[in-house]
Protein backbone atom coordinates (compact mmCIF):
# COMPACT_ATOMS: atom_id res chain seq x y z
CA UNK A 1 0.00 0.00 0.00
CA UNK A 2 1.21 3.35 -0.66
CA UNK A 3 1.64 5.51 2.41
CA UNK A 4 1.79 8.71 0.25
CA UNK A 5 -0.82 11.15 0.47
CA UNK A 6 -2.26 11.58 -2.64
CA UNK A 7 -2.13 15.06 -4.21
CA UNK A 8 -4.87 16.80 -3.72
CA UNK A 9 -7.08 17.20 -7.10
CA UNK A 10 -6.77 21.39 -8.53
CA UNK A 11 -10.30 22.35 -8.21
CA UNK A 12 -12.22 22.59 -11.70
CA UNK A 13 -12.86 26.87 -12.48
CA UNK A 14 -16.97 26.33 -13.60
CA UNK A 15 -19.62 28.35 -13.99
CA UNK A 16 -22.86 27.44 -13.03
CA UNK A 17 -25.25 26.35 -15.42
CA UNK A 18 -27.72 29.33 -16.73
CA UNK A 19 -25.57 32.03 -15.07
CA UNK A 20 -22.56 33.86 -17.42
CA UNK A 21 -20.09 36.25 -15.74
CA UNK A 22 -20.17 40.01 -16.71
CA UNK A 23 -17.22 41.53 -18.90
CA UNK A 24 -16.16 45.26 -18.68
CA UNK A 25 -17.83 46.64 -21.63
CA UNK A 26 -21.74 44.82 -20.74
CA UNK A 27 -20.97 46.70 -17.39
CA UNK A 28 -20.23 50.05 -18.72
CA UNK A 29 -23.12 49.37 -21.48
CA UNK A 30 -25.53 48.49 -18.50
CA UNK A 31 -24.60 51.74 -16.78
CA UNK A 32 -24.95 53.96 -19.64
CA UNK A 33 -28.43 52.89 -20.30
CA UNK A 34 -29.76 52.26 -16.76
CA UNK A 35 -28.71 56.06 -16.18
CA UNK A 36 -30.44 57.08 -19.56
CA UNK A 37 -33.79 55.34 -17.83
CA UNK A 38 -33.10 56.35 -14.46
CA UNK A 39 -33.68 60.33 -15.76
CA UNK A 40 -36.77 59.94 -17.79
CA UNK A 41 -38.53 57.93 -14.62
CA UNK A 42 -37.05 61.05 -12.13
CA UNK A 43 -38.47 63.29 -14.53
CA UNK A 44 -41.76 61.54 -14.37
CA UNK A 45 -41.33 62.47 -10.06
CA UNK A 46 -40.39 58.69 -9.42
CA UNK A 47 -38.13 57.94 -6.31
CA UNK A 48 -35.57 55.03 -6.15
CA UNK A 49 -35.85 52.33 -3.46
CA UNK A 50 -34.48 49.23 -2.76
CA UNK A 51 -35.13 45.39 -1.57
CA UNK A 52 -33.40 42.50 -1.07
CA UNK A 53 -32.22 39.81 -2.47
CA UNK A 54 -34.37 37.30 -0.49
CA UNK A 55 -37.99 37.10 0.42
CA UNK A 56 -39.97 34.98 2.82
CA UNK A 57 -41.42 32.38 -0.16
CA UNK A 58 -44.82 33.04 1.77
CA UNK A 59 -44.76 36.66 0.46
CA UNK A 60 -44.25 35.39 -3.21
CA UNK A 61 -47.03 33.08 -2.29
CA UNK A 62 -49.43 31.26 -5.24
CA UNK A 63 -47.93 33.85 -7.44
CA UNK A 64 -44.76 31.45 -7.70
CA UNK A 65 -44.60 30.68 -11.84
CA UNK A 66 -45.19 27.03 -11.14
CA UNK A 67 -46.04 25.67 -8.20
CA UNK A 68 -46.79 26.77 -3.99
CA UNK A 69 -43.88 24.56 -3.38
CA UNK A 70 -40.73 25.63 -2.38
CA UNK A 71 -37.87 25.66 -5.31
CA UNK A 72 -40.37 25.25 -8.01
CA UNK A 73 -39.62 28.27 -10.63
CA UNK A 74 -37.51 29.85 -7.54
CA UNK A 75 -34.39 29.39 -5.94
CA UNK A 76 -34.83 28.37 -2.08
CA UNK A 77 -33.59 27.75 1.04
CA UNK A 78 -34.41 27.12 4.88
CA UNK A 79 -33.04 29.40 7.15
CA UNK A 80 -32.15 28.81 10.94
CA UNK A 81 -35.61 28.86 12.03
CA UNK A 82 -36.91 26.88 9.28
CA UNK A 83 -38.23 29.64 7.64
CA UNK A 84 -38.18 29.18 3.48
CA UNK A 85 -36.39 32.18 1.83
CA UNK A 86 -36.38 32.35 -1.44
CA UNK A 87 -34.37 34.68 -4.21
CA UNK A 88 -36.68 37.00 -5.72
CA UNK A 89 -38.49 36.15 -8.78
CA UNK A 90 -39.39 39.49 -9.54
CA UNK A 91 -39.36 43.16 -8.41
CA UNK A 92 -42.94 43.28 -7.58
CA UNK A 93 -43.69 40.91 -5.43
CA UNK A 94 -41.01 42.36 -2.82
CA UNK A 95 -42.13 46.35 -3.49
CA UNK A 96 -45.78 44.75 -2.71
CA UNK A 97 -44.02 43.57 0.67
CA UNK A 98 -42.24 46.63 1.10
CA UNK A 99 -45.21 48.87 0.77
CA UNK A 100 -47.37 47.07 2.82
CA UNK A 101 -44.70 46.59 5.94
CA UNK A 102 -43.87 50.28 5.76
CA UNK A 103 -47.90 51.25 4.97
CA UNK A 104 -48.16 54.24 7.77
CA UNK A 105 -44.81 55.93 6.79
CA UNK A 106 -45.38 55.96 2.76
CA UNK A 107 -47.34 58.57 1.02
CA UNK A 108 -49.76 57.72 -1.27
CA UNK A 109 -49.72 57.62 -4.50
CA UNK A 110 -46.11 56.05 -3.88
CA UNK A 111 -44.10 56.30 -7.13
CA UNK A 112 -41.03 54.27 -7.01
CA UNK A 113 -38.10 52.67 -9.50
CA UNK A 114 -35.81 49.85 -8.89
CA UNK A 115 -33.64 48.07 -10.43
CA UNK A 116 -31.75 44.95 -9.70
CA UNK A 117 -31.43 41.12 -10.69
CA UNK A 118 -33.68 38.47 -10.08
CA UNK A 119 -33.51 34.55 -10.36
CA UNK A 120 -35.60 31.65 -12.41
CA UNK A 121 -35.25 28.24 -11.48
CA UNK A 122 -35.76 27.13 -14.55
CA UNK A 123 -34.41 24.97 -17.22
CA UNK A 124 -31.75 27.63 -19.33
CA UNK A 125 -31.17 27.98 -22.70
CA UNK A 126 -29.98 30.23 -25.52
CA UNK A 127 -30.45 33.76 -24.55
CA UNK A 128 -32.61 33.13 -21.36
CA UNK A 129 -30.26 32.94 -17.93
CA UNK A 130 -31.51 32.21 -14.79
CA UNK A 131 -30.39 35.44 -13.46
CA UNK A 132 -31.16 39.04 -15.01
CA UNK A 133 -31.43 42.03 -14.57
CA UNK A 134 -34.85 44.10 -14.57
CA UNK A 135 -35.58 48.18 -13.73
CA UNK A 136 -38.90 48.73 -12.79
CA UNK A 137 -41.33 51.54 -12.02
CA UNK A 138 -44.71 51.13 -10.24
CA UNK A 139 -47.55 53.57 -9.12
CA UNK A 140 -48.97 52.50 -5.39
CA UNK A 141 -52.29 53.87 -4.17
CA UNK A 142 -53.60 54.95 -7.55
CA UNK A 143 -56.46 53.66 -8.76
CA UNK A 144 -57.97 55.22 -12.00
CA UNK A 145 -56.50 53.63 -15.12
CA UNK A 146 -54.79 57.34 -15.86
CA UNK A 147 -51.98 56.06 -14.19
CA UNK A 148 -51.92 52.75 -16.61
CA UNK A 149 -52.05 55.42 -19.31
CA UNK A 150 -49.20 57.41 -17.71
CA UNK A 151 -47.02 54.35 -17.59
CA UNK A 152 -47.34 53.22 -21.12
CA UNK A 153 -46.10 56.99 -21.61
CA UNK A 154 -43.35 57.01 -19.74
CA UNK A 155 -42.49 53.52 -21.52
CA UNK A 156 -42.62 54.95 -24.60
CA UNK A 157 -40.83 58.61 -23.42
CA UNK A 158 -37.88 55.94 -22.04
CA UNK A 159 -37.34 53.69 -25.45
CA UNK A 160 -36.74 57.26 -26.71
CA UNK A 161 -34.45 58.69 -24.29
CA UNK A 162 -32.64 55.37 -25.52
CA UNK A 163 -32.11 56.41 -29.05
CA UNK A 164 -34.90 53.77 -30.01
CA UNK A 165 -36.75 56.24 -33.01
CA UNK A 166 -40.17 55.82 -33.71
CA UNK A 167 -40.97 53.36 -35.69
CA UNK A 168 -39.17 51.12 -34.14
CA UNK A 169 -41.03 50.08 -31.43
CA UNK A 170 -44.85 50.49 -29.96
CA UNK A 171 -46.21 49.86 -26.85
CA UNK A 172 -49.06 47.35 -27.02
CA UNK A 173 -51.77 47.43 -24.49
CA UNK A 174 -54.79 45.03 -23.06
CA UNK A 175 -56.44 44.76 -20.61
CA UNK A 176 -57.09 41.58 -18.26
CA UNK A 177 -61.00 42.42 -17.40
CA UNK A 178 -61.90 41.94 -21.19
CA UNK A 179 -59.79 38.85 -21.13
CA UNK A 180 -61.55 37.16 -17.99
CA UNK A 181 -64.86 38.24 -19.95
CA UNK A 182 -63.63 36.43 -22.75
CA UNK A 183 -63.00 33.36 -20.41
CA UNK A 184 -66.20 33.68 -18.45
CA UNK A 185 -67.78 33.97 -21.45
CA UNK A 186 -66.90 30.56 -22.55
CA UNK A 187 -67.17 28.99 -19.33
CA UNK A 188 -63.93 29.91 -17.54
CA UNK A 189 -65.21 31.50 -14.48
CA UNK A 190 -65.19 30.74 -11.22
CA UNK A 191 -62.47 29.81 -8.51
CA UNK A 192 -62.28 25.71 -9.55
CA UNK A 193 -61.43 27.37 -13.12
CA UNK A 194 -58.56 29.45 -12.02
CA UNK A 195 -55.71 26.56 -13.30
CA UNK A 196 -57.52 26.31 -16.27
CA UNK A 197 -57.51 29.96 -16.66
CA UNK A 198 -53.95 30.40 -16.11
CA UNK A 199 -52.81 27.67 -18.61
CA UNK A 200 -54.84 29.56 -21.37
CA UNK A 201 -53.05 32.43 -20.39
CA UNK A 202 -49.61 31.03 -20.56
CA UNK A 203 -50.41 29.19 -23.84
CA UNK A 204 -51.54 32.71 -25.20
CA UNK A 205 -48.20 34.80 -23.73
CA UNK A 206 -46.65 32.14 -26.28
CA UNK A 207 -48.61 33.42 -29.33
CA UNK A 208 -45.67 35.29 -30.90
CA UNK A 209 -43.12 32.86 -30.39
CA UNK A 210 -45.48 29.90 -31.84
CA UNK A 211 -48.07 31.60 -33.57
CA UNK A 212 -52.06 30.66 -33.82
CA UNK A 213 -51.40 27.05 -34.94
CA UNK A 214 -48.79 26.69 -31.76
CA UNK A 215 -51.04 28.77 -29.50
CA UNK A 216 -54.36 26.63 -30.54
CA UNK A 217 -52.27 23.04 -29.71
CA UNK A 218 -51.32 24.87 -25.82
CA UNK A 219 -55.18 25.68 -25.76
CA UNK A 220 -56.34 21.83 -26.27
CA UNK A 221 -54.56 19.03 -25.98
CA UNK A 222 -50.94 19.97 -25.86
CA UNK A 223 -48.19 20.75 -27.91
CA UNK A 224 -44.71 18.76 -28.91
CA UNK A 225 -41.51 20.95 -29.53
CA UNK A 226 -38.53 19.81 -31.71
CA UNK A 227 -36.91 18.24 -28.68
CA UNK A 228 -39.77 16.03 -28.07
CA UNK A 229 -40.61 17.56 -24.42
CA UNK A 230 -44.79 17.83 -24.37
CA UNK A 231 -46.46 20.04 -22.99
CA UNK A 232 -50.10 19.86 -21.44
CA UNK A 233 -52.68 22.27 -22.91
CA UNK A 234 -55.44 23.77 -21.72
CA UNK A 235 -58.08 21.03 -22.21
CA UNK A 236 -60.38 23.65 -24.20
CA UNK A 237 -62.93 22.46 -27.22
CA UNK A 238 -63.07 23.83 -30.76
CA UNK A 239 -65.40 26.30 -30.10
CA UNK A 240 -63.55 27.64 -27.05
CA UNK A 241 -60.31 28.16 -29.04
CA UNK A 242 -61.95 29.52 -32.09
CA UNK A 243 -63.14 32.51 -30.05
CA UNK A 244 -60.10 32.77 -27.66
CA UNK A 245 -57.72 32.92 -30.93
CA UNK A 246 -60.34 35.89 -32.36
CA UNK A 247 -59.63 38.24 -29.30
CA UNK A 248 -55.85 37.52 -29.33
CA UNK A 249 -56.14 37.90 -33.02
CA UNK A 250 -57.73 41.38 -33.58
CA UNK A 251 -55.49 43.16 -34.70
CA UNK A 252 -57.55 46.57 -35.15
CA UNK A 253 -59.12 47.51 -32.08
CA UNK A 254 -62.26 49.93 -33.77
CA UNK A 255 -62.79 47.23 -36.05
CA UNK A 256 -63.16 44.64 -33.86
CA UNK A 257 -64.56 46.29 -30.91
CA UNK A 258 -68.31 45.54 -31.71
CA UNK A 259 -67.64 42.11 -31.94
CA UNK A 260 -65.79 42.09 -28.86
CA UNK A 261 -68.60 43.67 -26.94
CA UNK A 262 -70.78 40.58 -28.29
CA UNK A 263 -68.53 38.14 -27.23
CA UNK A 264 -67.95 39.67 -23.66
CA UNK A 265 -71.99 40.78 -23.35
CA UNK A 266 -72.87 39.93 -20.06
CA UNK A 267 -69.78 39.73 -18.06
CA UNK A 268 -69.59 42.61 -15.90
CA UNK A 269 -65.78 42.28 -15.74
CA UNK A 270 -65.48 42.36 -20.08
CA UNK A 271 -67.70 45.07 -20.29
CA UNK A 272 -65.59 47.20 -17.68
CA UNK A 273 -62.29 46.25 -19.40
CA UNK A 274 -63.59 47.63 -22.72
CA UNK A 275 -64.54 50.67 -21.19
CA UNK A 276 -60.87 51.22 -19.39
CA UNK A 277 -59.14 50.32 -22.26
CA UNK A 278 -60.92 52.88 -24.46
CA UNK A 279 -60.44 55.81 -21.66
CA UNK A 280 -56.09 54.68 -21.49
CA UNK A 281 -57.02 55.14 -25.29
CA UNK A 282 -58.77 59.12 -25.34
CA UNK A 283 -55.85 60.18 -22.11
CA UNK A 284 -52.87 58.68 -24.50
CA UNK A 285 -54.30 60.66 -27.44
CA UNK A 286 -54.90 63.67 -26.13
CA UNK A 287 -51.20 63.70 -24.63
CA UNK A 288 -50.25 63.53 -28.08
CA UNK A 289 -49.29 59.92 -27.75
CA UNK A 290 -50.51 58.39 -31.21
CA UNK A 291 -51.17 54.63 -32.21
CA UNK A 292 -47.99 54.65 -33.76
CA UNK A 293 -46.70 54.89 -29.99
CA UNK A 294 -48.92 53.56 -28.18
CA UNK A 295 -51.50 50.82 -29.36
CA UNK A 296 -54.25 48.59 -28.08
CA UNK A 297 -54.08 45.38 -29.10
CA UNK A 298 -56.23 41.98 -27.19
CA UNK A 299 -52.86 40.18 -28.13
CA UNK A 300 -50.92 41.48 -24.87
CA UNK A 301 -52.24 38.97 -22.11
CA UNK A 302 -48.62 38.91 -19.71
CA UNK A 303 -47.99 35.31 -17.87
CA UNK A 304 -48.13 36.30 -14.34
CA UNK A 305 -51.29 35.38 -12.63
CA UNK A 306 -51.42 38.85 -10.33
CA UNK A 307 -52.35 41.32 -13.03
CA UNK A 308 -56.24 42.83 -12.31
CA UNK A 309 -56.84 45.38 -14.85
CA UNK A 310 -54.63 47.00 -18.40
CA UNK A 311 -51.81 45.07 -19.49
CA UNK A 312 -49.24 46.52 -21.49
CA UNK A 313 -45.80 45.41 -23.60
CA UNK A 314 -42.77 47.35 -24.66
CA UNK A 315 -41.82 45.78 -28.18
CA UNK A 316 -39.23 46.43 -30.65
CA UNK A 317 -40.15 46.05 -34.23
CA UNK A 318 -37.03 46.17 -36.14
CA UNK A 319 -34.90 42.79 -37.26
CA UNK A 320 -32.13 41.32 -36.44
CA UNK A 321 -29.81 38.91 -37.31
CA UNK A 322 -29.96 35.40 -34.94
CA UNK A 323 -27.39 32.44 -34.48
CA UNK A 324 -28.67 30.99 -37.69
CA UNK A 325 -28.24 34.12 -39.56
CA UNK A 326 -32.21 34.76 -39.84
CA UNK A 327 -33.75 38.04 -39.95
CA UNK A 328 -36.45 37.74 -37.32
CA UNK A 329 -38.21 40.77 -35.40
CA UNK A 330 -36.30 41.75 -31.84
CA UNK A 331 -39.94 41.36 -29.67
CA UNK A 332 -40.60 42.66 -26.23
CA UNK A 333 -38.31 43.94 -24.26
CA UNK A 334 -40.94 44.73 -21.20
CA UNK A 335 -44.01 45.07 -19.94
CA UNK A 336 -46.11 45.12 -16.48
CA UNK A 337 -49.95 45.66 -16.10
CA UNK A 338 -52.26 46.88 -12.70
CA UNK A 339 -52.20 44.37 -9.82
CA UNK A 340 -54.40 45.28 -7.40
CA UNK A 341 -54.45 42.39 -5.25
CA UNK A 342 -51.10 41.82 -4.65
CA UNK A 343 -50.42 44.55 -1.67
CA UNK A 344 -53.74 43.66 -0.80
CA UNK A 345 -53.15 40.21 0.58
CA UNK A 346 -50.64 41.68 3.26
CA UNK A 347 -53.01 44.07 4.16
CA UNK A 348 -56.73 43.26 4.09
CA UNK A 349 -57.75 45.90 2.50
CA UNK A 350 -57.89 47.25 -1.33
CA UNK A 351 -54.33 48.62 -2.78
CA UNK A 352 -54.41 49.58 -5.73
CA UNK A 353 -50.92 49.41 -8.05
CA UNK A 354 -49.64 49.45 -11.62
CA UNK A 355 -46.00 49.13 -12.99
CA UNK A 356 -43.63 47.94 -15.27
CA UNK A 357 -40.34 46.25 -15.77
CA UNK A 358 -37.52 46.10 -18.32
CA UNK A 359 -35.62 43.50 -19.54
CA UNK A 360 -32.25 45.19 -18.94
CA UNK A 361 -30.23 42.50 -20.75
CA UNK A 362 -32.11 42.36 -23.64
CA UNK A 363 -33.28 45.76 -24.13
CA UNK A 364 -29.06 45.90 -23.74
CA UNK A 365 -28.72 43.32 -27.31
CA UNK A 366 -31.27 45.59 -28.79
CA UNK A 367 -29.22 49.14 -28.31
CA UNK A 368 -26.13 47.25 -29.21
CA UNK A 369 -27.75 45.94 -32.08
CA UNK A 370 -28.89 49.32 -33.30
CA UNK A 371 -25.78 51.08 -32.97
CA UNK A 372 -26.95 52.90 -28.92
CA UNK A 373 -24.11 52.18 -26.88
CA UNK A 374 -20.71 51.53 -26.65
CA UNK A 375 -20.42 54.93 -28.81
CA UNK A 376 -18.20 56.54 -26.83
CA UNK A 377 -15.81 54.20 -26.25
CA UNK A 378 -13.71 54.39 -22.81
CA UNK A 379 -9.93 55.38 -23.03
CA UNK A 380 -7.44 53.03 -22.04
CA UNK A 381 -5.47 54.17 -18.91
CA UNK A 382 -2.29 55.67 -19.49
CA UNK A 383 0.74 53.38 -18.26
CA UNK A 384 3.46 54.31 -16.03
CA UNK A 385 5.95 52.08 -16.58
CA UNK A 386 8.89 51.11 -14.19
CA UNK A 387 12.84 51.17 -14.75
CA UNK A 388 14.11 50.47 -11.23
CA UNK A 389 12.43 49.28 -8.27
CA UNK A 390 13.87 51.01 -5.44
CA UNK A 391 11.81 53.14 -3.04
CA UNK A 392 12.97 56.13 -4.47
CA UNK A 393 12.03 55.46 -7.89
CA UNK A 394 8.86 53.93 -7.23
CA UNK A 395 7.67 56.64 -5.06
CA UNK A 396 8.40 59.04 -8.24
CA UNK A 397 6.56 56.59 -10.53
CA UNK A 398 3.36 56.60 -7.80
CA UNK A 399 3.51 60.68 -7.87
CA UNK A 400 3.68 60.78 -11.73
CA UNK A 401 0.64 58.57 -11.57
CA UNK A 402 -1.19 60.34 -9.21
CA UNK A 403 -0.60 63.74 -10.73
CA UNK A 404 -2.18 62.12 -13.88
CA UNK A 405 -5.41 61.07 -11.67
CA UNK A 406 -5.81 64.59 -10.11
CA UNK A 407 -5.92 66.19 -13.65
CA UNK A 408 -8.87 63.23 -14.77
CA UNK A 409 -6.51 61.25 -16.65
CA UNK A 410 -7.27 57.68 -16.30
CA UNK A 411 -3.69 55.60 -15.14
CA UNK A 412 -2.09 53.15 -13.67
CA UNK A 413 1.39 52.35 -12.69
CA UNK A 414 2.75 48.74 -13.83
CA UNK A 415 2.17 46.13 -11.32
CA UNK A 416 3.73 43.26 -12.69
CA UNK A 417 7.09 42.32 -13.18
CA UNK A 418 9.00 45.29 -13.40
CA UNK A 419 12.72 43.76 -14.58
CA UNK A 420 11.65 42.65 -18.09
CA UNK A 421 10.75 46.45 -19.78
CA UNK A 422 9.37 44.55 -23.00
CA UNK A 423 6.71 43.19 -21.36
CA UNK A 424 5.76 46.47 -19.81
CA UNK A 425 5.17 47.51 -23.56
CA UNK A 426 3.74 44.39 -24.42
CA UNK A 427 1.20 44.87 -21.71
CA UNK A 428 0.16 48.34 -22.85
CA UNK A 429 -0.30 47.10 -26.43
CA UNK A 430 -2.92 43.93 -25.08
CA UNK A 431 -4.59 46.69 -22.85
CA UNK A 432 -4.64 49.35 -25.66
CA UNK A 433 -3.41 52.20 -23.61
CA UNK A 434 -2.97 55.01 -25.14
CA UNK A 435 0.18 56.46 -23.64
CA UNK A 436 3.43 55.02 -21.65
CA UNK A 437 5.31 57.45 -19.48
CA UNK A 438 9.13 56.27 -19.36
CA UNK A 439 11.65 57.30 -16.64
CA UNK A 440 14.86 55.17 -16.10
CA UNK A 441 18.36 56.46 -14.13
CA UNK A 442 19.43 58.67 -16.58
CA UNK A 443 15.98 60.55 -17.39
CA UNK A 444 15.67 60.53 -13.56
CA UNK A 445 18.75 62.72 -12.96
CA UNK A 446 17.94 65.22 -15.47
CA UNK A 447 14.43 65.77 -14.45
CA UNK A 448 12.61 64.19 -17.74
CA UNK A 449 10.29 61.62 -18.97
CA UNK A 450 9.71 59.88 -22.15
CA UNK A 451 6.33 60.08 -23.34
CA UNK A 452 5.44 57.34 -26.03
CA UNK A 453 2.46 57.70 -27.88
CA UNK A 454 1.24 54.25 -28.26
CA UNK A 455 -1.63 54.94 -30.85
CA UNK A 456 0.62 57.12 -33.19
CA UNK A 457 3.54 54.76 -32.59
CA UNK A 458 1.44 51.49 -33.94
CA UNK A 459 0.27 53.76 -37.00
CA UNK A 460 3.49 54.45 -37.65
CA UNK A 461 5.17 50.93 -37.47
CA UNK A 462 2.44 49.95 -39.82
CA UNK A 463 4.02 52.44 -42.74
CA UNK A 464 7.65 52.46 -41.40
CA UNK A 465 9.80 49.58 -43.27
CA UNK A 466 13.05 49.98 -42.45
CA UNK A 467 15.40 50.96 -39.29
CA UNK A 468 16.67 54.21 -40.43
CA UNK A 469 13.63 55.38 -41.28
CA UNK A 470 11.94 54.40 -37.55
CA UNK A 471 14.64 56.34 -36.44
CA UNK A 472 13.73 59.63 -38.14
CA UNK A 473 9.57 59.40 -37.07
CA UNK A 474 10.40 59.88 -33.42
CA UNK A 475 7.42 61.58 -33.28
CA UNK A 476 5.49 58.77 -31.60
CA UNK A 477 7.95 59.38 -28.47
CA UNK A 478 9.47 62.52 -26.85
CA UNK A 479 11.31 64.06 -23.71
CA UNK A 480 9.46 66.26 -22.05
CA UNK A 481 10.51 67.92 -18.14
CA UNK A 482 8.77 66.22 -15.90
CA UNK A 483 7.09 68.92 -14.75
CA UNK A 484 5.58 69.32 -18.11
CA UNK A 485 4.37 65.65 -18.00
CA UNK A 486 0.60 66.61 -17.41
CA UNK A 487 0.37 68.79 -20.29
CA UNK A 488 1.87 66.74 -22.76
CA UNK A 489 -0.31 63.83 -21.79
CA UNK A 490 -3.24 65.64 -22.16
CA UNK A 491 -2.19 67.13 -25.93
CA UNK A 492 -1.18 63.86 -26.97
CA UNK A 493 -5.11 62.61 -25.43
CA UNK A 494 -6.68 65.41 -27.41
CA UNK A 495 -5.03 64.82 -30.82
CA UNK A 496 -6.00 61.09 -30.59
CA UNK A 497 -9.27 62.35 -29.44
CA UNK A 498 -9.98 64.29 -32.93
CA UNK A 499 -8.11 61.50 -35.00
CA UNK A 500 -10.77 59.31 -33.49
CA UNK A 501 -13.81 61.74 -34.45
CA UNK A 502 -12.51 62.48 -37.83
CA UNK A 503 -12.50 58.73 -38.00
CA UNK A 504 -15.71 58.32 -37.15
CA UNK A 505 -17.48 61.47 -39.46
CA UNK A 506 -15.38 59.46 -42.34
CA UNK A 507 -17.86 56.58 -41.60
């Protein structure tokens, strides 16, 4: 036997399945655009706040995406006193919690934004994580459908901010009331109806990734994807389908609104629905809002169970390219609806609320996609490289590197291996700064750096074929006193700044 120990096994570097890490530029991207929404919703006299994380799964309650039980559609876990916590699912669910623990110290209406990520335990796949990021605004303690109206504006007022023209997009809106006439109507009412109900709901949130034929399978007997994986529909007849598919289908809402009133005629709920929906219709007009902007349409249904009254979708209509090299048409990029009953059940009393959420990552593709961010591209800090590494000399280095920081000139002193120079330079060329300062002994005791200019230096070894003439074009690298090292810094920043926009105007 050997006595040994066995080497321990080097831990495997993994990421978990349906998560990806974050690089630089998706951060900076992020940040550019949250910011952009962030002023239209303070504009709008909105008010950040904040929750965490984790919820009690008892506040998320039945309006888990799958199941009561714990871990089903959410991430879970006990904690010391047996309590389940789970990872939010959503933004709403916890502002409900928020608002209703905190009830005698908010005013009413309470108009808040947050934004933050949120986790699906469910099965990933291309494009769809099970992590995110969503920025949401909501309206507490308002209950006329004005405010509806007033968030479909803002939605719109915010794709704009974003550089998204119009044209491009339209926000779609529905309400739920007309839809649960639509259901009563054909014998979908009641409380031992409710799964029922919210199967035809999810098989109709799928209409514009499978279309009618798809959508009619989810409403009957079930539908079979590529993979093979079934899933159960709705159990509905013929008849049932024919005039569920004719209110997600209308696509003209005068048109089709007499024959909407017909099928919805004595539901109370239908008949109120049509009436809200046509009043978010006259406020969005008369703001100057047209249907080019802002459009009803019966299609918009949303998944969640909680929503109570008008529905509504952010979509983008312009193409884009996919993995398979298809033009297809970008889709939603967010959406919310009223929910009236969610504060409620903390509170036992009526609460009336209305928001929305965006789809920060994908509203993210859709900017990048279009040309919206990443425009102004962020400059590469200037290096300070190191000669010697005594205290003396890297003290000097550290002040020259400061100095650059106090005048807002992004830099960093090497932190590597000093003793091989080349890879200094090598370093700045994978990083793509834009400068290298340069002090060794001799420069030191006259009082001078060398300043390279890295951009102008690879343009130039690009044309330059020969020795003798790289050492006439020295213009990529000077002496300067090192009290002029600032200064020259920022000239050789500013030229590089106008080559770059007479670059881009040559576009």
């Amino acid at each position: 036997m050997n006595d040994k120990q066995k080497k321990p096994q080097k831990l495997k570097a993994r990421l978990p399945r349906g998560f990806v890490d974050r690089t630089a530029g998706d951060i900076r991207a992020v940040n550019e655009m949250t910011a952009k929404i962030r002023e239209v919703y303070e504009h709008y006299g909105f008010d950040p706040v904040e929750t965490p994380l984790f919820e009690y799964t008892d506040a998320l309650g039945k309006f888990l995406p799958d199941s009561d039980r714990p871990n089903e559609g959410v991430f879970s876990l006990q904690d010391d006193d047996e309590q389940w916590m789970s990872l939010r699912y959503d933004l709403t669910a916890p502002l409900a919690r928020h608002v209703a623990e905190n009830f005698n110290e908010i005013q009413l209406p309470y108009r808040t934004y947050r934004a933050g990520y949120v986790f699906r335990n469910e099965k990933p796949g291309p494009g769809r994580f099970r992590q995110f990021m969503q920025f949401d605004a909501d309206t507490v303690g308002a209950p006329g459908v004005q405010a509806d109206a007033e968030m479909c504006m803002m939605m719109a007022d915010t794709l704009e901010a974003l550089g998204i023209k119009r044209g491009d997009y339209v926000i779609r809106v529905n309400n739920r009331k007309v839809l649960d006439g639509v259901l009563e109507a054909i014998g979908l009412g009641g409380d031992d109806k409710a799964g029922q109900r919210l199967n035809v709901l999810r098989a109709i949130d799928k209409l514009d990734k499978f279309g009618p034929e798809g959508v009619s399978l989810l409403l009957g007997p079930g539908r079979k994807d590529e993979s093979g994986d079934f899933t159960k529909g709705a159990g509905l007849n013929q008849e049932q389908i024919d005039k569920v598919l004719f209110f997600v289908g209308i696509r003209d809402y005068a048109e089709s609104a007499g024959r909407l009133a017909e099928l919805v005629a004595g539901t109370s709920k239908g008949a109120e629905g049509v009436e809200e929906l046509n009043f978010i219709g006259a406020l969005v007009t008369s703001a100057g809002y047209g249907a080019d902007r802002i459009k009803i349409d019966p299609s918009v249904v949303r998944g969640l169970e909680y929503y109570t009254g008008p529905v509504y979708e952010a979509e983008l209509l312009f193409d884009v390219t996919n993995e398979k090299g298809e033009k297809v048409v970008f889709g939603s990029v967010g959406g919310g609806g009223r929910y009236d009953g969610l504060v409620s059940r903390f509170m036992g009393q009526p609460v009336p609320a209305t928001g929305f959420s965006i789809g920060v990552s994908r509203l993210m593709t859709a900017l990048k996609n279009l040309g919206k961010l990443g425009a102004s591209a962020v400059i590469e800090p200037v290096l300070v490289t190191v000669m010697d590494g005594d205290v003396e000399a890297m003290g000097r280095y550290q002040r020259m590197t400061q100095d650059l920081r106090a005048a807002g000139i992004r830099a960093e002193m090497f932190q590597g291996n000093w003793k091989k120079f080349g890879n200094q330079l090598k370093y700045a060329d994978r990083r793509g700064c834009p400068v290298a300062i340069i002090q060794g002994g001799d420069e030191r005791a006259e009082g001078v750096v060398q300043i390279k200019d890295l951009i102008e230096g690879k343009r130039l070894s690009d044309e330059i074929e020969d020795n003798a003439s790289w050492r006439e074009a020295r213009v990529a690298q000077e002496t300067v006193p090192e009290t002029d090292l600032v200064a020259k810094v920022k000239e050789i920043l500013a030229a590089q700044a106008e080559d770059r926009k007479r670059a881009d105007n040559a576009q």
